[in-house]
N, C-alpha and C. Protein backbone atom coordinates (compact mmCIF):
# COMPACT_ATOMS: atom_id res chain seq x y z
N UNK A 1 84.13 80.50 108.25
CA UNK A 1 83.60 81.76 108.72
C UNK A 1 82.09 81.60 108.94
N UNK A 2 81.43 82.28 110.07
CA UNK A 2 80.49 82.10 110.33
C UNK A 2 79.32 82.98 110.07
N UNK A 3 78.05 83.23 109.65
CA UNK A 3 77.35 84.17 109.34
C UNK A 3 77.43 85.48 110.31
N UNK A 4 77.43 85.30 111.75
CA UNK A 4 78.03 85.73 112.96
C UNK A 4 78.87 87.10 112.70
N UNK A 5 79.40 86.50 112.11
CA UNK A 5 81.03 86.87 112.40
C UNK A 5 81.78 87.48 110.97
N UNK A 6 80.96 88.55 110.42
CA UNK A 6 81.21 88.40 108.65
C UNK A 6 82.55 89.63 108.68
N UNK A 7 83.01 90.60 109.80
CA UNK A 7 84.16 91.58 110.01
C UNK A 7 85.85 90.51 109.94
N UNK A 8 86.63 91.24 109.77
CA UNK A 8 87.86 90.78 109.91
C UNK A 8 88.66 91.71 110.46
N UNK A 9 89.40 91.85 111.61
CA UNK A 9 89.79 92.68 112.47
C UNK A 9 91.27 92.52 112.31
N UNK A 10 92.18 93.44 112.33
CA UNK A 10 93.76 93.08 112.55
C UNK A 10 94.12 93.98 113.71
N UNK A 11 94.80 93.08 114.75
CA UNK A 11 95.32 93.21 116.14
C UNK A 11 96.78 93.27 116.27
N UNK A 12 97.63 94.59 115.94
CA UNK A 12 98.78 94.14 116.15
C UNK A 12 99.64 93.15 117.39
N UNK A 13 100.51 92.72 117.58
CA UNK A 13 100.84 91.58 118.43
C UNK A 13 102.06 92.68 119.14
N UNK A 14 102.34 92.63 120.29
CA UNK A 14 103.55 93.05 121.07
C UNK A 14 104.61 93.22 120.44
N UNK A 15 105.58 94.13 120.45
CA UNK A 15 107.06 93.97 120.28
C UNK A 15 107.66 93.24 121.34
N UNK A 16 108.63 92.09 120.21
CA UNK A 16 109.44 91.31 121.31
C UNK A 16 110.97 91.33 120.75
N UNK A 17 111.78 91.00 121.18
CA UNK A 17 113.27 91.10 121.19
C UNK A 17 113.56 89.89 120.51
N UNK A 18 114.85 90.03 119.93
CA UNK A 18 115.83 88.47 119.06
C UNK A 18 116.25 88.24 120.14
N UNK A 19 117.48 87.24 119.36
CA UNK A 19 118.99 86.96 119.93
C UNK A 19 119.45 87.73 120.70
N UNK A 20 119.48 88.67 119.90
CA UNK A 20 120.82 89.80 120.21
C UNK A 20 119.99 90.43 121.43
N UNK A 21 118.49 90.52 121.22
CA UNK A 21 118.24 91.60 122.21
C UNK A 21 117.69 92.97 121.53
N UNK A 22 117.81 92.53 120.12
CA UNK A 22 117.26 94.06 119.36
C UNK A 22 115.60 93.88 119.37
N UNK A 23 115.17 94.75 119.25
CA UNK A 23 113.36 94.90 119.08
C UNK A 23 112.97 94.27 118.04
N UNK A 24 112.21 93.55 117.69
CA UNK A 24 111.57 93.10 116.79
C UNK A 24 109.74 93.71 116.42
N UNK A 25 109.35 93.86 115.75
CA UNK A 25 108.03 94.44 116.05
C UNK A 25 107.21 93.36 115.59
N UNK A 26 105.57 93.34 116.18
CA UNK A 26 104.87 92.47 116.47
C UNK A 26 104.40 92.22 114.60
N UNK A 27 104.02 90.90 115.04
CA UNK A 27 103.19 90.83 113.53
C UNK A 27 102.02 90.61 113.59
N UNK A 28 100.81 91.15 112.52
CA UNK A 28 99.76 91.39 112.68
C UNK A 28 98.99 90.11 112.37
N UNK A 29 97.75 90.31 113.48
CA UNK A 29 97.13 88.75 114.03
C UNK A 29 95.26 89.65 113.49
N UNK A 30 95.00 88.47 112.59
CA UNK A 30 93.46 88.27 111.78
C UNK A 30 93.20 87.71 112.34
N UNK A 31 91.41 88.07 112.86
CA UNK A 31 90.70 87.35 113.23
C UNK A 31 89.28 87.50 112.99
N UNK A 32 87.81 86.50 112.98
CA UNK A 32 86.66 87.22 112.86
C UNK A 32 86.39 87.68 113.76
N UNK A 33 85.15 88.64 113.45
CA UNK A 33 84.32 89.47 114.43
C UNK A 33 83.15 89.93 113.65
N UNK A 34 82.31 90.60 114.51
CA UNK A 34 81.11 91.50 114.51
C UNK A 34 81.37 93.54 114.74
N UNK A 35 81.73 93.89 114.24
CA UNK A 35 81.50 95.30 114.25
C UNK A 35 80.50 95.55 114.21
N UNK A 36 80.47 96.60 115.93
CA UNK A 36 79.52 97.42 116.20
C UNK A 36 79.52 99.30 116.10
N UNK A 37 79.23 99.86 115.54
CA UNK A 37 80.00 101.22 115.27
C UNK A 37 79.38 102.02 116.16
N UNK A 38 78.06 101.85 116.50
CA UNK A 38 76.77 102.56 117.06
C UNK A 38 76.98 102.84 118.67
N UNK A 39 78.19 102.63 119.33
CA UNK A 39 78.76 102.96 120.42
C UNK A 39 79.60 104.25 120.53
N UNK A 40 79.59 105.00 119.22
CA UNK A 40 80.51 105.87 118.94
C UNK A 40 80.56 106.97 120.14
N UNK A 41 79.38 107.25 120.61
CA UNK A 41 79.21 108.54 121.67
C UNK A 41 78.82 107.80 122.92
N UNK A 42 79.48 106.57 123.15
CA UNK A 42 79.84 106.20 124.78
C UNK A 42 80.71 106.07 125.51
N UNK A 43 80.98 106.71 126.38
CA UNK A 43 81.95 106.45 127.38
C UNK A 43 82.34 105.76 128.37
N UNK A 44 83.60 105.13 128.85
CA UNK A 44 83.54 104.11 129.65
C UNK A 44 84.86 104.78 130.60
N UNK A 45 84.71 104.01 131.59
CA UNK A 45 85.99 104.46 132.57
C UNK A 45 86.97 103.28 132.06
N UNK A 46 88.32 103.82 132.31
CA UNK A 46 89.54 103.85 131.85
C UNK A 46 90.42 104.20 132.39
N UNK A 47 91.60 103.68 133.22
CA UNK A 47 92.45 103.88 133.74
C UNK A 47 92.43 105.26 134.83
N UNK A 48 91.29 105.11 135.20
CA UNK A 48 91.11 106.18 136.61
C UNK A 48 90.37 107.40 135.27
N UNK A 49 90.17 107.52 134.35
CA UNK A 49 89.26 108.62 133.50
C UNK A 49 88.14 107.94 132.78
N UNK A 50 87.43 108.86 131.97
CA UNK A 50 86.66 108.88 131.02
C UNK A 50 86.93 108.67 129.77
N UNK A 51 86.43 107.98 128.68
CA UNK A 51 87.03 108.04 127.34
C UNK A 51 86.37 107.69 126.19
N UNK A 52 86.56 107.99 125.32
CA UNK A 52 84.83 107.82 124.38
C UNK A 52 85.36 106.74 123.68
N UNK A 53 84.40 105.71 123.40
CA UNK A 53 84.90 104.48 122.61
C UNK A 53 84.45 104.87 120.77
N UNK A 54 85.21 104.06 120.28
CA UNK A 54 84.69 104.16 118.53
C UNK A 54 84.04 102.96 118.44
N UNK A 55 84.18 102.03 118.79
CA UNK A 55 83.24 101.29 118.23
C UNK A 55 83.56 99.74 119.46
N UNK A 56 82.95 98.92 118.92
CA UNK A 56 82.95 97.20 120.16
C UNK A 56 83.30 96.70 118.80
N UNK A 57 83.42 95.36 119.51
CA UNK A 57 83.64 94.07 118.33
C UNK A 57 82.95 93.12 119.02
N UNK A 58 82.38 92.16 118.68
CA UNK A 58 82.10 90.89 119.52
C UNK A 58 82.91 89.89 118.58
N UNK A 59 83.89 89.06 119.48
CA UNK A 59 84.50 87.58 119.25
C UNK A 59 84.15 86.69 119.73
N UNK A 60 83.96 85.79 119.08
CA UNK A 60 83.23 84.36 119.14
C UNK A 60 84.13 83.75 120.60
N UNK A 61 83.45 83.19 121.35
CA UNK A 61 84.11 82.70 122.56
C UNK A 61 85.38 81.53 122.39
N UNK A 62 85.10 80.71 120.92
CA UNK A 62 85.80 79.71 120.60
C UNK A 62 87.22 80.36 119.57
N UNK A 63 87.09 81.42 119.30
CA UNK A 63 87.84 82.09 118.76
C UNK A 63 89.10 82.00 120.04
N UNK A 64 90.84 81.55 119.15
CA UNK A 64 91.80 81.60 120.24
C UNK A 64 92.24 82.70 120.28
N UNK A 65 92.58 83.65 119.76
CA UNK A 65 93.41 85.13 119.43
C UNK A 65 93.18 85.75 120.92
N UNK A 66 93.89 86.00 121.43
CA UNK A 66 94.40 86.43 123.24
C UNK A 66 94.83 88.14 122.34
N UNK A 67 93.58 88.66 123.06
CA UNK A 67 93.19 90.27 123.16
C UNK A 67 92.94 90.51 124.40
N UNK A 68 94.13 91.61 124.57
CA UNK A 68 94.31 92.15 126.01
C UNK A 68 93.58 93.59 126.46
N UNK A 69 93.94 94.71 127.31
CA UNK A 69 93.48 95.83 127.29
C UNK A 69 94.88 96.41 126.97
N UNK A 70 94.77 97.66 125.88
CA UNK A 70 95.85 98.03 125.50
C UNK A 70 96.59 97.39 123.75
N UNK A 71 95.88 96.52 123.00
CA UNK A 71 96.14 95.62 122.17
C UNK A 71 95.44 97.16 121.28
N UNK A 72 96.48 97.16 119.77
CA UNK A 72 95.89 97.86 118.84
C UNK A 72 95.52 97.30 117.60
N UNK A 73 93.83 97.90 117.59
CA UNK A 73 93.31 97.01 116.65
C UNK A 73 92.40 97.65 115.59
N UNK A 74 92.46 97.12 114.61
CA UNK A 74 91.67 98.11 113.60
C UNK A 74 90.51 97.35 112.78
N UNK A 75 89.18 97.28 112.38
CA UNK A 75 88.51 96.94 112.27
C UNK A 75 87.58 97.63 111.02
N UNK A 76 87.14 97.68 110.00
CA UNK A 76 86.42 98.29 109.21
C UNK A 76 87.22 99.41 108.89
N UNK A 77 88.53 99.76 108.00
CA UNK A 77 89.23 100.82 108.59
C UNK A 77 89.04 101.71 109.66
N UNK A 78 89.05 101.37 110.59
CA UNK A 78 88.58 102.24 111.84
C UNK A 78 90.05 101.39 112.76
N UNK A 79 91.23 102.01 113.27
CA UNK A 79 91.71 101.58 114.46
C UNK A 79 91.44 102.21 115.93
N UNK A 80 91.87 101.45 116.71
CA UNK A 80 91.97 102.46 117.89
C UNK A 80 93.03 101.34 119.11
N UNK A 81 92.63 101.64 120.65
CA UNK A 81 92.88 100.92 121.63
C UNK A 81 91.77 100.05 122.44
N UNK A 82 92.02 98.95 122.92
CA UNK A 82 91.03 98.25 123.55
C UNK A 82 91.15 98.56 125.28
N UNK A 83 89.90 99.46 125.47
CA UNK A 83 90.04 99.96 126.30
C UNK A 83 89.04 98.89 127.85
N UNK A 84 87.88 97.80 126.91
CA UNK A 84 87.44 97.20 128.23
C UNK A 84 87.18 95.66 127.08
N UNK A 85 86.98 94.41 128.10
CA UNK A 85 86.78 93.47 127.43
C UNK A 85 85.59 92.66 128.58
N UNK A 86 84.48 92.27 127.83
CA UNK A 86 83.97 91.66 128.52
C UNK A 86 82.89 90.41 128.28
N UNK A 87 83.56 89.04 129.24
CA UNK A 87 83.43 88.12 128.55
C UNK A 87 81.86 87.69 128.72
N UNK A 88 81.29 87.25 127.65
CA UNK A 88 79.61 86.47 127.83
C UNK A 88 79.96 84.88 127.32
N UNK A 89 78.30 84.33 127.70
CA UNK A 89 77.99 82.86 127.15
C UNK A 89 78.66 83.17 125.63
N UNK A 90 77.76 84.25 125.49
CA UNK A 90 77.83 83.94 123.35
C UNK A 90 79.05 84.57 122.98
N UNK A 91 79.56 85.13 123.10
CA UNK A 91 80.90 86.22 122.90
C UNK A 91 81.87 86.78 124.17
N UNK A 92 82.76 87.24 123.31
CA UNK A 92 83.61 88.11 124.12
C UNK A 92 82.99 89.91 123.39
N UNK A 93 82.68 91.14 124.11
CA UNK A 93 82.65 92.19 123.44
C UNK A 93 83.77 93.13 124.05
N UNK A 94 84.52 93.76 122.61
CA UNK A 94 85.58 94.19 122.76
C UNK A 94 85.48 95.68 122.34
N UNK A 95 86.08 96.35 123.29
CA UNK A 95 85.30 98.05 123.26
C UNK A 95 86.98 98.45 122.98
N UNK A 96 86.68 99.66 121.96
CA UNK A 96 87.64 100.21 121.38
C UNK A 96 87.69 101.84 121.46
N UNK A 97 88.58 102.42 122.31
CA UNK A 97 88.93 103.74 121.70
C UNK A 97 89.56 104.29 120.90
């Protein structure tokens, strides 16, 4: 773990199907991060609207964990939805409603 990176975030993973075809539900995927909370009263566009985010995360670029838009993730007890992702040199920052 890196000084960086001192948060631990859990991202639930998709529901996927067995054998049979029955649902299986996703299992939950740890990873580090940076919690940012101080975004609380910004808004970003979102699926043709407006929507107030709770907080960002920044993930280390070398970090593998595949976070999509729509992935539910909870962070500092705080969950929500990942509503934009956007990638830099130093990080990925991951905005949460």
């Amino acid at each position: 773990m890196s000084i960086r990176y001192t948060y631990t975030a859990t991202m639930k993973t998709a529901a996927t199907v067995d054998g049979n075809g029955d649902p299986v539900a996703g299992t939950p995927v740890t990873f580090q991060c940076d919690y940012q909370p101080t975004v609380s009263d910004t808004t970003i566009k979102y699926g043709g609207s407006f929507v107030d985010c709770k907080y960002k995360l920044f993930v280390s670029p070398t970090n593998e964990v595949v976070i999509a838009i729509g992935n539910e993730i909870s962070c500092n007890a705080v969950s929500g939805v990942v509503v934009a992702i956007y990638p830099t040199k130093l990080n990925r920052e991951i905005w949460v409603k």
